[in-house]
Protein backbone atom coordinates (compact mmCIF):
# COMPACT_ATOMS: atom_id res chain seq x y z
CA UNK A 1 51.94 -19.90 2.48
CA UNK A 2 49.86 -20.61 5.60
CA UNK A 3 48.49 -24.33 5.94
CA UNK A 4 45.40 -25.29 5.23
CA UNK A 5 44.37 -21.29 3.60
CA UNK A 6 44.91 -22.07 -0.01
CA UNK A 7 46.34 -18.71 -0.50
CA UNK A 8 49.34 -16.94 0.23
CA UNK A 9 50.07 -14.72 3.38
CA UNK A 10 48.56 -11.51 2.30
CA UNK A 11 45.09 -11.38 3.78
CA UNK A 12 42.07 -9.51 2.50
CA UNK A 13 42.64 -6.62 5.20
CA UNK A 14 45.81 -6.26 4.09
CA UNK A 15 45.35 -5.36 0.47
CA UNK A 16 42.25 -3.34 0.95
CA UNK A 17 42.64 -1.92 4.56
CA UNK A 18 40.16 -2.86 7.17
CA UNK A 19 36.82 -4.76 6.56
CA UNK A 20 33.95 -3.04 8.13
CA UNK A 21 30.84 -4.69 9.37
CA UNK A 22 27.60 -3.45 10.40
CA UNK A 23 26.10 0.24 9.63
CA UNK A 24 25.70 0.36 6.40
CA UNK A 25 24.68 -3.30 5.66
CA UNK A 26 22.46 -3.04 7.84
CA UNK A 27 20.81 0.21 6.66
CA UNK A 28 20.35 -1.59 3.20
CA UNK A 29 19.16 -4.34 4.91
CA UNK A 30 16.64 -2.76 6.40
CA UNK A 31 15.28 -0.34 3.39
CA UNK A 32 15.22 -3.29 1.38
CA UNK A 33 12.82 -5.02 4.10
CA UNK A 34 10.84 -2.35 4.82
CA UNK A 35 10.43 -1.55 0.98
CA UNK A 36 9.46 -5.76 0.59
CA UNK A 37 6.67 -5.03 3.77
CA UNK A 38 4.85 -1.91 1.72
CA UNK A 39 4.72 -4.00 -1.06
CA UNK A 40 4.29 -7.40 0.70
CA UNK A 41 0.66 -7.41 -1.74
CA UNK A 42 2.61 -8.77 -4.57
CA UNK A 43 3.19 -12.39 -3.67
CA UNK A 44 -1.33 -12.17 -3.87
CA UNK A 45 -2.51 -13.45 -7.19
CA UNK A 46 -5.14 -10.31 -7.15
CA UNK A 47 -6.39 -7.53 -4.53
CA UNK A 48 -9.83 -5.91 -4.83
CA UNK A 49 -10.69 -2.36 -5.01
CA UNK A 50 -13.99 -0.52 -4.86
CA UNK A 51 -15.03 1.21 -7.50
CA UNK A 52 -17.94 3.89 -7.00
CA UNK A 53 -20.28 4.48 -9.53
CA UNK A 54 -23.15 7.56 -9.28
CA UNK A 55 -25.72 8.97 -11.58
CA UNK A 56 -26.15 12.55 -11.42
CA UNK A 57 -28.54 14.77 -13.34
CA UNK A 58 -28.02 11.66 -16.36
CA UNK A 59 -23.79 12.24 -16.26
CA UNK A 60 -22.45 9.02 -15.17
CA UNK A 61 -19.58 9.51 -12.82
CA UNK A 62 -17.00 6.44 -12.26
CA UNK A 63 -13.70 6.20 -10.11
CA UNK A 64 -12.04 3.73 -7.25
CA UNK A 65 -11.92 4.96 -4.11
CA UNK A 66 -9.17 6.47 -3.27
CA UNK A 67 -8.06 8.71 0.39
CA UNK A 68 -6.51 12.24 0.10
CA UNK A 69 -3.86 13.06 2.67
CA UNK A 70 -1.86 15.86 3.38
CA UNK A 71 1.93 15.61 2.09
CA UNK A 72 4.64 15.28 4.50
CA UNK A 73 6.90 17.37 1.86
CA UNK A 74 5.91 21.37 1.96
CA UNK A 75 4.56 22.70 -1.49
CA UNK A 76 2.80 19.21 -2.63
CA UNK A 77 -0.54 19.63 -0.81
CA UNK A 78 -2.65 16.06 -0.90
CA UNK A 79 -1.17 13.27 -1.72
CA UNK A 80 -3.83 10.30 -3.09
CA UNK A 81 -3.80 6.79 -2.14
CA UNK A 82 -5.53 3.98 -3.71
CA UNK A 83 -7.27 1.86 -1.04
CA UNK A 84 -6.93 -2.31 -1.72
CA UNK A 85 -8.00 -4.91 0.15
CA UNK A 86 -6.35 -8.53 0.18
CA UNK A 87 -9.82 -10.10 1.83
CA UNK A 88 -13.01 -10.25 -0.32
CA UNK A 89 -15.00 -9.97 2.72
CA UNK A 90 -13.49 -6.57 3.96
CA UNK A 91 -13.99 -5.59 0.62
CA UNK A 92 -17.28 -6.38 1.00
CA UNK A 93 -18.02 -4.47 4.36
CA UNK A 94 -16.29 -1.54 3.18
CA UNK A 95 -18.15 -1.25 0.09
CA UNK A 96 -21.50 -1.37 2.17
CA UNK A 97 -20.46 1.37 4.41
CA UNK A 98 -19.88 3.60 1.35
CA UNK A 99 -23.07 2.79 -0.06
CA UNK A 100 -24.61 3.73 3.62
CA UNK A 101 -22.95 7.30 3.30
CA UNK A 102 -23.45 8.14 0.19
CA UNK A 103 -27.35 6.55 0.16
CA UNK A 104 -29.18 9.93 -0.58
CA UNK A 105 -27.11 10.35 -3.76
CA UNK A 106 -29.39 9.03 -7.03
CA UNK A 107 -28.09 5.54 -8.13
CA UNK A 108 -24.75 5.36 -5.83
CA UNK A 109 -22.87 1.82 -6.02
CA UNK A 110 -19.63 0.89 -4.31
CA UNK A 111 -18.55 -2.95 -6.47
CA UNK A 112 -15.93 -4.76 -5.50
CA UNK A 113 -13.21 -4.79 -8.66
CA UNK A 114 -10.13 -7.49 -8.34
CA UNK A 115 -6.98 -6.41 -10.39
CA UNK A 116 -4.23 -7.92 -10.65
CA UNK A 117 -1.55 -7.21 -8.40
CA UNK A 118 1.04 -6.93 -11.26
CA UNK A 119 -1.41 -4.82 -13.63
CA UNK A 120 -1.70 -2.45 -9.46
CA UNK A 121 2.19 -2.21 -9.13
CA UNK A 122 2.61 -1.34 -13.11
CA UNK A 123 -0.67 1.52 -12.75
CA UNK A 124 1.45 2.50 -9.50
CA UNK A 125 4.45 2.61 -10.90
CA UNK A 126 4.21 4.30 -13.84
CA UNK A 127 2.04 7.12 -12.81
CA UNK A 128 3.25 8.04 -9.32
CA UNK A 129 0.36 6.83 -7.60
CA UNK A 130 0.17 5.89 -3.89
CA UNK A 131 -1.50 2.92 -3.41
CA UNK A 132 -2.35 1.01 0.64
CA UNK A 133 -3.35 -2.85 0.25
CA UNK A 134 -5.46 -3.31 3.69
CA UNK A 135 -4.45 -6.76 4.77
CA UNK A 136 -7.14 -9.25 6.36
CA UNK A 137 -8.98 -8.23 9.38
CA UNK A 138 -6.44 -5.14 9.48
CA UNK A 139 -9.45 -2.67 9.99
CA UNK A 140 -12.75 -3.66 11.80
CA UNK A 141 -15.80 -3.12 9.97
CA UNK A 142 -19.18 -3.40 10.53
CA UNK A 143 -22.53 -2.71 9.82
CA UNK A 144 -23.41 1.26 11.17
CA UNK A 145 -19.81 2.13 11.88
CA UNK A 146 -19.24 5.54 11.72
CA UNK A 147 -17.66 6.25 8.49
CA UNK A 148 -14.92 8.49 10.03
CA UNK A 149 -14.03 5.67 12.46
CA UNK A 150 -12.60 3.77 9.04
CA UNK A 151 -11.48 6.60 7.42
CA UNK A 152 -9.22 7.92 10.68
CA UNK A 153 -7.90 4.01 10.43
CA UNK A 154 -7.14 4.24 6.68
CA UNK A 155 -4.87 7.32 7.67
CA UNK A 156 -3.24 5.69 10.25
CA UNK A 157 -2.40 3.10 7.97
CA UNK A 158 -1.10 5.28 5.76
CA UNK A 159 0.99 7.30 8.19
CA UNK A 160 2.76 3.88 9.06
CA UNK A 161 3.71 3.15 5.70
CA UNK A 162 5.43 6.19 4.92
């Protein structure tokens, strides 16, 4: 028995070959970071979505906006993604710029709708659903911004995530 070890002789190594360090921990390391930095959102007590309401020919339409892109995968098409915002005030921007596009259409609204962030991850979850939390001052918005301007952001966003 060495002095000082508490054990015998036989070392770790020994009984179960060489230790390696690096690759792999690493690797795990660093799926289970980027995995915590898509879904960095959950440590909010809410987010806020925009939900779009319109009134045509008396048929009341509903839905929250979401942004259709295509699939990275072959034979899946579009892929949807739910668009949240962490700041009420970027909520707020955004849901006058959709109010600006869509302003010919009869009794158009964009509201802002907080949910949750535990009720977003279990809607998520459970149906497959993509979903990008826009994090404060992330996008610039403003009053008469070209509404592709946002929406070629919102992709990039979403390109980066993936």
């Amino acid at each position: 028995m060495k002095a000082g070890s508490g054990f015998g002789s036989t070392s770790l190594s020994e009984k179960h070959g060489d230790v390696r360090k690096g690759k792999p921990l690493r690797r795990a390391k660093e799926k289970q970071s980027e995995k915590e930095n898509k879904l960095w959102w959950l440590k909010l007590p809410y987010v806020l979505r925009i939900l779009m309401r319109s009134n045509i020919d008396q048929d009341i339409s509903e839905g929250y906006f979401t942004l259709r892109t295509e699939s990275m995968e072959q034979n899946e098409g579009q892929v949807s993604h739910m668009i949240a915002f962490e700041d009420q005030n970027d909520a707020r921007n955004f849901s006058y710029l959709l109010e600006s596009v869509f302003e010919d259409l009869d009794d158009f609204s964009a509201d802002i709708a907080p949910v949750t962030t535990k009720d977003l991850y279990d809607e998520v979850s459970s149906g497959g659903k993509n979903v990008i939390v826009v994090r404060k001052r992330q996008l610039t918005l403003y009053a008469g911004q070209p509404f592709e301007d946002v929406e070629r952001a919102l992709r990039t966003l979403i390109q980066e995530r993936r």
